[in-house]
N, C-alpha and C. Protein backbone atom coordinates (compact mmCIF):
# COMPACT_ATOMS: atom_id res chain seq x y z
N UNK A 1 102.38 163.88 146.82
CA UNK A 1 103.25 162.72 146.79
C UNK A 1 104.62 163.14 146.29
N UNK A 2 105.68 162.30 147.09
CA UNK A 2 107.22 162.81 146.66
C UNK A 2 107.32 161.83 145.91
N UNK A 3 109.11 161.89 145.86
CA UNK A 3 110.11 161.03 145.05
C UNK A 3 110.27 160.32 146.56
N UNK A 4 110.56 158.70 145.91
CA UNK A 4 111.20 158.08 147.20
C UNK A 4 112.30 158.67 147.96
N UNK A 5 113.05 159.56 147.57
CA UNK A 5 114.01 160.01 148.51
C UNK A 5 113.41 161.60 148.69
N UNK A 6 112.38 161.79 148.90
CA UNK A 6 111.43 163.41 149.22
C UNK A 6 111.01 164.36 148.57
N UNK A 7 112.13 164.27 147.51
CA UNK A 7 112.14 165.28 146.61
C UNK A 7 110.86 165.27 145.49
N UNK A 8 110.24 166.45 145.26
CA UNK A 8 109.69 166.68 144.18
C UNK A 8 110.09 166.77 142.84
N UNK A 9 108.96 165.88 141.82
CA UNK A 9 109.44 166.43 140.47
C UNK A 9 109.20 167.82 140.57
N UNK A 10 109.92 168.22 139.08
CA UNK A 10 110.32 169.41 138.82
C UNK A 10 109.85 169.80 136.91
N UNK A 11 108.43 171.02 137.19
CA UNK A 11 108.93 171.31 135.38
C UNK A 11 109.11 172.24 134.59
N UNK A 12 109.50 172.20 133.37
CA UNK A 12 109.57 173.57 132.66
C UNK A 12 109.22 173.29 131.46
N UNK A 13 108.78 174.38 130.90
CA UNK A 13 107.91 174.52 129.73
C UNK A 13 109.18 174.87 128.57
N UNK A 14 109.26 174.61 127.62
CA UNK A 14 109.50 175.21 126.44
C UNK A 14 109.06 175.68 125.05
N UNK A 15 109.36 176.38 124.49
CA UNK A 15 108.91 176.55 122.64
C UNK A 15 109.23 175.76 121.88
N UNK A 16 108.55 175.47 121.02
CA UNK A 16 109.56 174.60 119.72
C UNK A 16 108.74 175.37 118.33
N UNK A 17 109.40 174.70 117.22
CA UNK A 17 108.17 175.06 115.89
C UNK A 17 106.92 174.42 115.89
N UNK A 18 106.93 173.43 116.77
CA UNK A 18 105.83 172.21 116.56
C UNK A 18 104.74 172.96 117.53
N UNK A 19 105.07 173.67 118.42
CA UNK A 19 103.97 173.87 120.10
C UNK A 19 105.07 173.74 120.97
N UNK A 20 104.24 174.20 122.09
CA UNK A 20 104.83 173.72 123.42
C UNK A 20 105.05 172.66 123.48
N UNK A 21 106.40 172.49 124.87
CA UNK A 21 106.38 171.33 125.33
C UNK A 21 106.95 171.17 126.67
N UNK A 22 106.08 170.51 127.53
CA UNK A 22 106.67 170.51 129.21
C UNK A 22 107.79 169.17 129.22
N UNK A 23 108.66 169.70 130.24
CA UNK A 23 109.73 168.57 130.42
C UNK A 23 109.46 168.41 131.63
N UNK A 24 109.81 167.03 132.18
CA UNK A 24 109.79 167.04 133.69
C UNK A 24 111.01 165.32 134.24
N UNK A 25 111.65 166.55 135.56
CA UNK A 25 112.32 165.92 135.97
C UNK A 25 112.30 165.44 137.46
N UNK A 26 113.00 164.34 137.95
CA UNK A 26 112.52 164.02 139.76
C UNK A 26 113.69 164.73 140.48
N UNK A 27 114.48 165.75 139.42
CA UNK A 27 115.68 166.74 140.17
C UNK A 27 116.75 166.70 139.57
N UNK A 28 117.09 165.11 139.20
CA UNK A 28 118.52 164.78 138.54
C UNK A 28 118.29 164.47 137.20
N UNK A 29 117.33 163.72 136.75
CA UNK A 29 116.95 163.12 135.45
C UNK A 29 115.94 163.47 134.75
N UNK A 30 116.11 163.31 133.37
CA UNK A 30 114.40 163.95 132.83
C UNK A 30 113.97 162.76 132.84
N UNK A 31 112.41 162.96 133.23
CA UNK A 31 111.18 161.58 133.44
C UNK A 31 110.28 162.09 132.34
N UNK A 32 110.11 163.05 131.73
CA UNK A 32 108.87 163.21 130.71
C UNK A 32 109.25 164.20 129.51
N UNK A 33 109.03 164.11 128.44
CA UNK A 33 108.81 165.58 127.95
C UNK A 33 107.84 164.84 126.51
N UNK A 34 106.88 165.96 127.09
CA UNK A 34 105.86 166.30 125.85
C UNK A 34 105.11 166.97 124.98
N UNK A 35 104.54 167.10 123.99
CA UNK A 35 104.22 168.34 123.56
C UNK A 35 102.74 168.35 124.33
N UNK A 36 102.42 169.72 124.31
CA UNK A 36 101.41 169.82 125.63
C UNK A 36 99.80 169.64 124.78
N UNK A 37 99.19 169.09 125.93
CA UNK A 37 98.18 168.76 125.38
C UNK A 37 97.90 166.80 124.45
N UNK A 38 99.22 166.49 124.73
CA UNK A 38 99.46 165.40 124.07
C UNK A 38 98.47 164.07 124.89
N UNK A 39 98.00 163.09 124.18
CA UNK A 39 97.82 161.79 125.04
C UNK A 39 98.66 161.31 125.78
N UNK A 40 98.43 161.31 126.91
CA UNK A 40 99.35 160.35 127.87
C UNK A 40 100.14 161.45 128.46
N UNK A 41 99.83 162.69 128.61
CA UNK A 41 100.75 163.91 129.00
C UNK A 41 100.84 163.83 130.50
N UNK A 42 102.19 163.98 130.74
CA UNK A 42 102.18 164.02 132.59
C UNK A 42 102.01 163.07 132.89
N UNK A 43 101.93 161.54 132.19
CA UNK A 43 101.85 160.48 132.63
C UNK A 43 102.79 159.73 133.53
N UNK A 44 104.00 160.23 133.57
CA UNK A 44 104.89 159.82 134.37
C UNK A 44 105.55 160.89 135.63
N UNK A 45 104.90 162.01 135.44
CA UNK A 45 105.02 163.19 136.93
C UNK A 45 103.86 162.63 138.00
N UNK A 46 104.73 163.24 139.24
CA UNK A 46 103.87 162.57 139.98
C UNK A 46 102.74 163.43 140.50
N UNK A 47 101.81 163.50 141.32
CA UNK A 47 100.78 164.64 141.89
C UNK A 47 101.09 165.83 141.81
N UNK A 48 102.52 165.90 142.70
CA UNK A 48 102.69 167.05 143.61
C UNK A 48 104.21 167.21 142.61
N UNK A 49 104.34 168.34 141.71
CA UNK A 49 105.06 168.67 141.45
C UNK A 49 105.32 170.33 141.83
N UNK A 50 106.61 170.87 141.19
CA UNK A 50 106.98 172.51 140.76
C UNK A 50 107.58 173.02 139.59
N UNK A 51 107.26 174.02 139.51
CA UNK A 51 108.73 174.78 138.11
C UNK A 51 109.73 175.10 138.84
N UNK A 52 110.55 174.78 138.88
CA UNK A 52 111.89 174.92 139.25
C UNK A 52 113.23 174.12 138.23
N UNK A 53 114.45 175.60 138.12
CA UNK A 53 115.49 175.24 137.35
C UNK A 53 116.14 173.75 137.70
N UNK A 54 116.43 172.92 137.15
CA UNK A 54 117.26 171.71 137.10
C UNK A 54 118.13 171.92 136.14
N UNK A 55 119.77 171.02 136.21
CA UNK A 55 120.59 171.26 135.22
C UNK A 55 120.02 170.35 134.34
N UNK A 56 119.12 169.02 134.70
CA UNK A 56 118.86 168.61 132.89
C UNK A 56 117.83 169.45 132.12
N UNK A 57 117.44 170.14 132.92
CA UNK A 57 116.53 171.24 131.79
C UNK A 57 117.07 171.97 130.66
N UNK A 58 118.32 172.47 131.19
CA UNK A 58 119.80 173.31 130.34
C UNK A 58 120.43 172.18 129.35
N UNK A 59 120.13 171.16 129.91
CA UNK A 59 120.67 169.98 128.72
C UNK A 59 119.72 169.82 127.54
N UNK A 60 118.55 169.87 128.56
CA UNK A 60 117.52 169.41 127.21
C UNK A 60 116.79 170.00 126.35
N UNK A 61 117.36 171.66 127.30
CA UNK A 61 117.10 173.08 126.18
C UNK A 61 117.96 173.01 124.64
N UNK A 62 119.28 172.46 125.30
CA UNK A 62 120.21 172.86 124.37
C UNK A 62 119.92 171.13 123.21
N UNK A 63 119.55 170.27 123.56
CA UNK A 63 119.26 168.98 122.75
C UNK A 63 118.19 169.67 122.03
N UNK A 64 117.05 170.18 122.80
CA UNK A 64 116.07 170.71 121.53
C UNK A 64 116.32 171.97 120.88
N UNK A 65 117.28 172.35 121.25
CA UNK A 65 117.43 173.66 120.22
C UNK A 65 118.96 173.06 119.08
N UNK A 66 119.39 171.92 119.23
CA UNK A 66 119.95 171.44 118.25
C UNK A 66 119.26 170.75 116.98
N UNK A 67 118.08 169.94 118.01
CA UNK A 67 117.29 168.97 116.91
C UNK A 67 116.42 170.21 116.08
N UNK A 68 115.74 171.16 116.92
CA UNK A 68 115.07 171.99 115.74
C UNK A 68 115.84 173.18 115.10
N UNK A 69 116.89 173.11 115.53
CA UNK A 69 118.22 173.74 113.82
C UNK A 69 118.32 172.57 112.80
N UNK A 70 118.12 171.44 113.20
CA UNK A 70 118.43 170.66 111.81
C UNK A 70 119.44 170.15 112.23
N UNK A 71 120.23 169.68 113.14
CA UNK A 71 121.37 169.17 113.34
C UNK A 71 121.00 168.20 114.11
N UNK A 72 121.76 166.92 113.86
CA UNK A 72 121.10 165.77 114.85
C UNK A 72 122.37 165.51 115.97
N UNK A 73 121.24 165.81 117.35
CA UNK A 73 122.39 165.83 118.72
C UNK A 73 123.50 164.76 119.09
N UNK A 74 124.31 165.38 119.31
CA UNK A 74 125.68 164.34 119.89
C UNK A 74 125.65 163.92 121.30
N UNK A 75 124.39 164.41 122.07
CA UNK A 75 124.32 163.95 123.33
C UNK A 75 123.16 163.72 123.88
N UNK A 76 122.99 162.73 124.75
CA UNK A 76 121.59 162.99 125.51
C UNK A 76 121.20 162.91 127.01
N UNK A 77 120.41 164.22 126.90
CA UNK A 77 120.29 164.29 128.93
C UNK A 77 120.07 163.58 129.35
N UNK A 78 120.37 163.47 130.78
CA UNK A 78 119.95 161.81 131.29
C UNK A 78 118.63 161.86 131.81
N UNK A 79 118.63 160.62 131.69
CA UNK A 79 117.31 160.24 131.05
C UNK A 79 116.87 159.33 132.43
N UNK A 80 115.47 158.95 133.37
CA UNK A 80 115.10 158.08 133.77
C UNK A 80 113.49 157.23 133.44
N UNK A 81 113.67 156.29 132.96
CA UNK A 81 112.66 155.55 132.41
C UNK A 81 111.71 155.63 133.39
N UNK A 82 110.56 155.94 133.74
CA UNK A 82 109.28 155.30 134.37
C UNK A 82 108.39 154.83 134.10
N UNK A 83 108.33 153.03 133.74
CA UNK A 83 107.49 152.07 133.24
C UNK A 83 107.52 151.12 133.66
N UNK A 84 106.78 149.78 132.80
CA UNK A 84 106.52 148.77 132.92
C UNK A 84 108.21 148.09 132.58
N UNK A 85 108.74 147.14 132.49
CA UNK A 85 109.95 146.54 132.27
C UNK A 85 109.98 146.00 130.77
N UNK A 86 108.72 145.47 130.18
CA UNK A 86 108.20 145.61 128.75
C UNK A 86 108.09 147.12 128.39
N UNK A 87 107.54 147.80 128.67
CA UNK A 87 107.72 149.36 128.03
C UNK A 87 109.23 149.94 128.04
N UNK A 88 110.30 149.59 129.30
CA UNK A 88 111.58 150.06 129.09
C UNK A 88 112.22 149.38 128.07
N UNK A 89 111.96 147.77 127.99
CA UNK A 89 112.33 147.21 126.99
C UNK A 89 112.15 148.20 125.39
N UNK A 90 110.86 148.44 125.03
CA UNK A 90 110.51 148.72 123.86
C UNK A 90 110.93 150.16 123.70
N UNK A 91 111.21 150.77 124.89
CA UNK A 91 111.71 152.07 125.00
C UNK A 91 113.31 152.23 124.51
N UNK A 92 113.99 151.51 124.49
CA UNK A 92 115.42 151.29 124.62
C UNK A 92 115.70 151.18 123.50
N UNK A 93 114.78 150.09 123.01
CA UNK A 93 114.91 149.67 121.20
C UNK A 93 114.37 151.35 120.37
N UNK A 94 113.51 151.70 120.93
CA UNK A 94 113.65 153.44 120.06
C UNK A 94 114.87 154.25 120.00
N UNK A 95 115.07 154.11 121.48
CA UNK A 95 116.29 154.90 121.58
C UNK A 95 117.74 154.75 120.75
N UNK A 96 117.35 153.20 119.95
CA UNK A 96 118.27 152.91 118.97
C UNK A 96 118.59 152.67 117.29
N UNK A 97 117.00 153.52 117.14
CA UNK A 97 116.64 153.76 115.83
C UNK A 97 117.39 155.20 115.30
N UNK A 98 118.26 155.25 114.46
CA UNK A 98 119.17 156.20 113.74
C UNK A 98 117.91 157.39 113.63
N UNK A 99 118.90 158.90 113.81
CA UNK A 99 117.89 159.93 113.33
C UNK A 99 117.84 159.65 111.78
N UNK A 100 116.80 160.29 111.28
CA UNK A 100 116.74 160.29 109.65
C UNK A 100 115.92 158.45 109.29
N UNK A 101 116.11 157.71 110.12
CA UNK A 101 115.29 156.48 109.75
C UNK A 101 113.83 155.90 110.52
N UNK A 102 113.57 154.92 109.78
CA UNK A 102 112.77 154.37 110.74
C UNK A 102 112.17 153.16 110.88
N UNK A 103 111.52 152.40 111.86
CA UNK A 103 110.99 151.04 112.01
C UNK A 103 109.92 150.86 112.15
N UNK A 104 109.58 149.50 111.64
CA UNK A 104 107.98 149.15 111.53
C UNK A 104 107.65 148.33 113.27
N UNK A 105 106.52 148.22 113.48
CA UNK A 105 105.93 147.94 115.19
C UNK A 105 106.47 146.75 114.84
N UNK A 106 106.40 145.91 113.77
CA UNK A 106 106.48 144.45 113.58
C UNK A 106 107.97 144.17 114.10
N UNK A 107 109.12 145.33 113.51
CA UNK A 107 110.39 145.18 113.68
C UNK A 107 110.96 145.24 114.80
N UNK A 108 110.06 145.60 115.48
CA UNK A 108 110.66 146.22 117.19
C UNK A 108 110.18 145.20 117.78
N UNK A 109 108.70 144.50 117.57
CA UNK A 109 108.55 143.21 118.06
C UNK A 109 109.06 142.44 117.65
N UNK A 110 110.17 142.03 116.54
CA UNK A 110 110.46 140.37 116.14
C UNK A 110 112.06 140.98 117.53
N UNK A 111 112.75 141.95 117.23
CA UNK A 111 113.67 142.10 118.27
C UNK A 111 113.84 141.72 119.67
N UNK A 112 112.26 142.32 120.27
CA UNK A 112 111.56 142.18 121.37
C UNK A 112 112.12 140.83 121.94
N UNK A 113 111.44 139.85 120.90
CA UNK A 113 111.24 138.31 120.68
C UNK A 113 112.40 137.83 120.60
N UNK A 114 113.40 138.25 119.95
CA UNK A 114 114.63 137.56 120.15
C UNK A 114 115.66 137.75 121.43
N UNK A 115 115.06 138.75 122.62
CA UNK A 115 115.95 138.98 123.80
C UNK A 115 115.37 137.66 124.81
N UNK A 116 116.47 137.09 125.46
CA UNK A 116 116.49 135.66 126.51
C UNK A 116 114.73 135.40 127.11
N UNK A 117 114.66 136.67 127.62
CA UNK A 117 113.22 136.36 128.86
C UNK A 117 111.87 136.71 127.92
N UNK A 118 111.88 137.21 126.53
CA UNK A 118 110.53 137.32 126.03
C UNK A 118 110.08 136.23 125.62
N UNK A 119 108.55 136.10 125.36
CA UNK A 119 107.66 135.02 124.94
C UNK A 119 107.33 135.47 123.65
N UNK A 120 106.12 135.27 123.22
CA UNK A 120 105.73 135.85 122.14
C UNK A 120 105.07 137.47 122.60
N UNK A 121 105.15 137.67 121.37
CA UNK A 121 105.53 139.45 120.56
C UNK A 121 104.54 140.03 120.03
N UNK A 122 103.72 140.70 119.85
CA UNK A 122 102.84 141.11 118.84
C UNK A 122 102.99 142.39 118.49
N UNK A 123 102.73 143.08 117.39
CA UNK A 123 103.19 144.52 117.38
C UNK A 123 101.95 145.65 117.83
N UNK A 124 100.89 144.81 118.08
CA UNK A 124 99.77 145.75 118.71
C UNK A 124 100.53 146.27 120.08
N UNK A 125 100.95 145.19 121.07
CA UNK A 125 101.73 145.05 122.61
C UNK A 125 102.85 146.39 122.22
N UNK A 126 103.41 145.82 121.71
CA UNK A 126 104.86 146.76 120.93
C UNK A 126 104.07 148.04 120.28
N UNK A 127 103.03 148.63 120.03
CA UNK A 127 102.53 150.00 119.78
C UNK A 127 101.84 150.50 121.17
N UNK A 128 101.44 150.01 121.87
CA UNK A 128 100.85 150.15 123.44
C UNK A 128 102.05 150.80 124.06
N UNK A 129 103.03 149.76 124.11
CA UNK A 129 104.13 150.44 124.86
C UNK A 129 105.08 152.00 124.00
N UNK A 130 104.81 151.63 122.97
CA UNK A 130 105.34 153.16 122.08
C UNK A 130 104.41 154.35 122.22
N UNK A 131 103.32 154.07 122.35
CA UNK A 131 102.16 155.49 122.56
C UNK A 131 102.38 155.86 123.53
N UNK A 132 102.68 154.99 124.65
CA UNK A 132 103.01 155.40 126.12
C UNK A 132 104.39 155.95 126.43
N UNK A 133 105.13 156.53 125.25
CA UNK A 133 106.68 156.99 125.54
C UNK A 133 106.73 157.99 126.58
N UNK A 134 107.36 158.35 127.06
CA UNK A 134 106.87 159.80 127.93
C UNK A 134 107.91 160.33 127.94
N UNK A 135 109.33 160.46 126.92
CA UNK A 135 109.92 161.40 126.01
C UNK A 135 109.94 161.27 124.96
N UNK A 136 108.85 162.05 125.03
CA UNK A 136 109.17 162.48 122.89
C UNK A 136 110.04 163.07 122.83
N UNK A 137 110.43 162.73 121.30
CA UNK A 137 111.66 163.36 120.61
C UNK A 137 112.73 162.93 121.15
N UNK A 138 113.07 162.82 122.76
CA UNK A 138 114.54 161.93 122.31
C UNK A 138 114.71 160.61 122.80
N UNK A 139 113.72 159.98 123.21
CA UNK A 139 113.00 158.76 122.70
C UNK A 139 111.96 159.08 121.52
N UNK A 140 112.88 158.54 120.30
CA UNK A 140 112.15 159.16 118.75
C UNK A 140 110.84 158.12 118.58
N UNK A 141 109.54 158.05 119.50
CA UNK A 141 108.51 156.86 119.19
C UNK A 141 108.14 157.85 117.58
N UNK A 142 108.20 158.78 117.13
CA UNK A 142 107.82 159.61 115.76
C UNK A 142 108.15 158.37 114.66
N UNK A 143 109.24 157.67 115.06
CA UNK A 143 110.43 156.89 113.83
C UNK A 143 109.42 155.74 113.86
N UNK A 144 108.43 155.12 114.33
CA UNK A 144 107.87 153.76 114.17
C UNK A 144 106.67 154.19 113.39
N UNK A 145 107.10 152.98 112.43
CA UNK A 145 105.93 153.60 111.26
C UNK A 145 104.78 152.01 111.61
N UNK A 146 104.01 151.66 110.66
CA UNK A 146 103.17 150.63 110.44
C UNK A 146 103.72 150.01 109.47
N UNK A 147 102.52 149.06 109.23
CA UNK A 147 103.93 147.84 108.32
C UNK A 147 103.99 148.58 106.67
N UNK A 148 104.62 148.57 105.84
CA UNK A 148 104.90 148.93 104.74
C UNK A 148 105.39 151.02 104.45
N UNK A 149 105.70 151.06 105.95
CA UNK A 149 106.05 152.24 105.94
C UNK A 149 104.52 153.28 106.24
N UNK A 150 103.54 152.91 106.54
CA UNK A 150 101.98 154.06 106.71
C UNK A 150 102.45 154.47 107.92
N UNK A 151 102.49 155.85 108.07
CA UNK A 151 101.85 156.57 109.25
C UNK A 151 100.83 156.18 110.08
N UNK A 152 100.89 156.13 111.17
CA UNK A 152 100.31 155.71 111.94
C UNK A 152 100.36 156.57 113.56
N UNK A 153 99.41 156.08 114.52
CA UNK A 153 99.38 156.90 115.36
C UNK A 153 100.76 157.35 115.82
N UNK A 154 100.05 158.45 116.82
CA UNK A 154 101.61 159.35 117.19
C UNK A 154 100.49 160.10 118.63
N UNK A 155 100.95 159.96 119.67
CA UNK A 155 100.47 160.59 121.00
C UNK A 155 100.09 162.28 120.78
N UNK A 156 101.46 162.65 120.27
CA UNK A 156 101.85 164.09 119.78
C UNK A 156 100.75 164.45 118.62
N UNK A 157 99.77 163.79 117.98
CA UNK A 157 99.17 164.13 116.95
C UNK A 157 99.69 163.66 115.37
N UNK A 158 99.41 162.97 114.73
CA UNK A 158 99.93 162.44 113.38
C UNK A 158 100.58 163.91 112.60
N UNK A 159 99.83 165.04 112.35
CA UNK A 159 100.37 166.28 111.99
C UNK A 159 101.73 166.22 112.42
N UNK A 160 102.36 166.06 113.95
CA UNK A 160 103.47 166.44 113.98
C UNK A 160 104.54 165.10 113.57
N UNK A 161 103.88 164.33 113.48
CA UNK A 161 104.74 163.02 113.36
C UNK A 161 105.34 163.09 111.60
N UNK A 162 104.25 163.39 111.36
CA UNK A 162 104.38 163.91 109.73
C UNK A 162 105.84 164.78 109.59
N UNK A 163 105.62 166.23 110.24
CA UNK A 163 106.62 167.16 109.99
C UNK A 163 107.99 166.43 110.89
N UNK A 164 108.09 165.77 111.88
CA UNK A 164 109.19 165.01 112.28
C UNK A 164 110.02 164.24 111.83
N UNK A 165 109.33 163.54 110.32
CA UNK A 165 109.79 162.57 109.75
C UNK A 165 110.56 163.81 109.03
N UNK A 166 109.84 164.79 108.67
CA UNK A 166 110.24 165.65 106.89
C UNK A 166 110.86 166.28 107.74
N UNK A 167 111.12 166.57 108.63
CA UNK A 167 112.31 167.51 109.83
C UNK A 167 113.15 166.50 109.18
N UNK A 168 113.52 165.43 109.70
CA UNK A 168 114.77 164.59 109.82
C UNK A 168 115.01 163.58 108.66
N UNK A 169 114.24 164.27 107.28
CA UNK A 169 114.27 163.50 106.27
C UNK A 169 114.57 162.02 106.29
N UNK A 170 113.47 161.27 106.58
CA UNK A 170 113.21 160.04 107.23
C UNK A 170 113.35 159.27 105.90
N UNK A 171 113.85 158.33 105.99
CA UNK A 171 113.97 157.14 105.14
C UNK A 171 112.68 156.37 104.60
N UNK A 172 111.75 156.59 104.94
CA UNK A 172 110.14 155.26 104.47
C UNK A 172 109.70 155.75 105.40
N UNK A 173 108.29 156.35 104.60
CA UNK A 173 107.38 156.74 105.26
C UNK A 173 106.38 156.98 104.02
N UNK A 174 105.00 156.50 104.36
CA UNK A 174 103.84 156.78 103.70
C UNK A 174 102.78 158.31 104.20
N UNK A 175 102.94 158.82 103.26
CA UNK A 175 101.75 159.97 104.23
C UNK A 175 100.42 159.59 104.19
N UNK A 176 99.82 159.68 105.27
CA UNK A 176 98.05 159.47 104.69
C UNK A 176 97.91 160.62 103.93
N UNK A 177 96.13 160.42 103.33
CA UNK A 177 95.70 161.21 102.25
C UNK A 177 95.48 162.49 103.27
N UNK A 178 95.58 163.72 102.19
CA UNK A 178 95.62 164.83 102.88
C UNK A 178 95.87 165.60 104.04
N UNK A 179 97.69 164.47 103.96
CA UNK A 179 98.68 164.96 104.93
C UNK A 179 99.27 166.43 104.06
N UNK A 180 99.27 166.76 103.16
CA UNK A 180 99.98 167.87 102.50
C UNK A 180 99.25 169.13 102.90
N UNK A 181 98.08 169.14 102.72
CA UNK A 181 97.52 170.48 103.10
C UNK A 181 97.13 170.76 104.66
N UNK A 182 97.94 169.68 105.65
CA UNK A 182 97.75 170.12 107.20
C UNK A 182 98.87 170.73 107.33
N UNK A 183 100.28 170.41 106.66
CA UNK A 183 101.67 170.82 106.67
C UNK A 183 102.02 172.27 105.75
N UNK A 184 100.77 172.51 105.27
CA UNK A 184 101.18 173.95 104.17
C UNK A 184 102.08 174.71 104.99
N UNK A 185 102.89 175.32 104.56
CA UNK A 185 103.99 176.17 105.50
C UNK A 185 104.92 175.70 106.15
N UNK A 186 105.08 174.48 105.83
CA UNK A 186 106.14 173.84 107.08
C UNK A 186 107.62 173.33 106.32
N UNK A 187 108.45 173.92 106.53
CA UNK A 187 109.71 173.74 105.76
C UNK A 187 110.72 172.98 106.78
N UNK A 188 111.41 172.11 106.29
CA UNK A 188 112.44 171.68 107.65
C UNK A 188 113.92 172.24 107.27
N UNK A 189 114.61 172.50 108.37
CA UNK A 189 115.74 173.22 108.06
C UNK A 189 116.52 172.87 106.50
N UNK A 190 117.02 173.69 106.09
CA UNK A 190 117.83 173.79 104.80
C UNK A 190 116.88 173.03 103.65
N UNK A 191 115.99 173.26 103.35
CA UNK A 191 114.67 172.97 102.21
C UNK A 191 114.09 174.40 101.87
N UNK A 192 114.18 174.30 100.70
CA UNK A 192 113.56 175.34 100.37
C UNK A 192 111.75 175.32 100.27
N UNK A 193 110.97 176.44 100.42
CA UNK A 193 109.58 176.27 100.56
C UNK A 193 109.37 175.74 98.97
């Protein structure tokens, strides 16, 4: 199966500190990137893809090799949503959560609730559509915590959601119990061990 106009997606793999992670684009835009092995991985590539160079790959090399120096990016590759119109919704509202902070499911649903065409909101609906992000990291779904700040699921694995927050020295966040000894070794830029 193609792209409506023929073309095949397109992907490439990268390194990070966290694991791998595949990106994938329909040629012009990135449609996915995840760490591999993740829930919901490849959820938005279609059958019939390839590896082949794209220029947002070079964009989104250089976005993730900014975010894992410790520097929070001044730009972002372009991007094409593939979802539900409720999931782009809830997608959009991530995309507008500050690096270094973060929001509760409840907060993204009372927002939800206040745009013209929504009904009622629930933040279970509003975590459905966040598990289903299909760019991590620059759609930050890492930044949505549970209510009073708990950790809570993460597609990518709670482990990394953990070190994402302490990457980007996150504002409120609860660790679960015996989040410290899954992270032994893990320093985020400019912290000392």
């Amino acid at each position: 199966m193609n792209n409506m106009d023929g073309t095949m997606d397109c992907i490439r793999h990268f390194s990070s500190p966290l694991g791998g992670l595949t990106a994938a684009s329909d040629g012009d835009a990135l449609i996915g990137l995840w760490f591999d092995g993740q829930k919901h991985f490849g959820s938005t590539l279609s059958p019939c893809y390839e590896e082949k160079p794209v220029s947002v790959f070079s964009e989104t090399e250089a976005w993730l090799r900014l975010y894992f120096s410790g520097q929070k990016p001044d730009f972002t590759p372009k991007l094409l949503l593939r979802g539900t119109d409720f999931q782009k919704a809830v997608w959009e509202i991530l995309r507008s959560i500050p690096y270094g902070e973060t929001r509760t499911y409840g907060e993204i649903a009372q927002e939800i609730r206040r745009r013209p065409s929504a009904g009622a909101m629930s933040p279970r609906a509003v975590g459905g559509a966040v598990g289903r992000n299909p760019i991590s990291l620059i759609i930050p779904c890492h930044r949505v915590m549970g209510s009073g700040g708990k950790i809570t699921g993460y597609a990518g694995g709670i482990d990394k959601k953990i070190r994402l927050l302490q990457w980007e020295r996150a504002d409120r966040f609860e660790e679960p119990e015996g989040a410290e000894e899954k992270r032994q070794g893990f320093c985020s830029p400019g912290r000392n061990r």
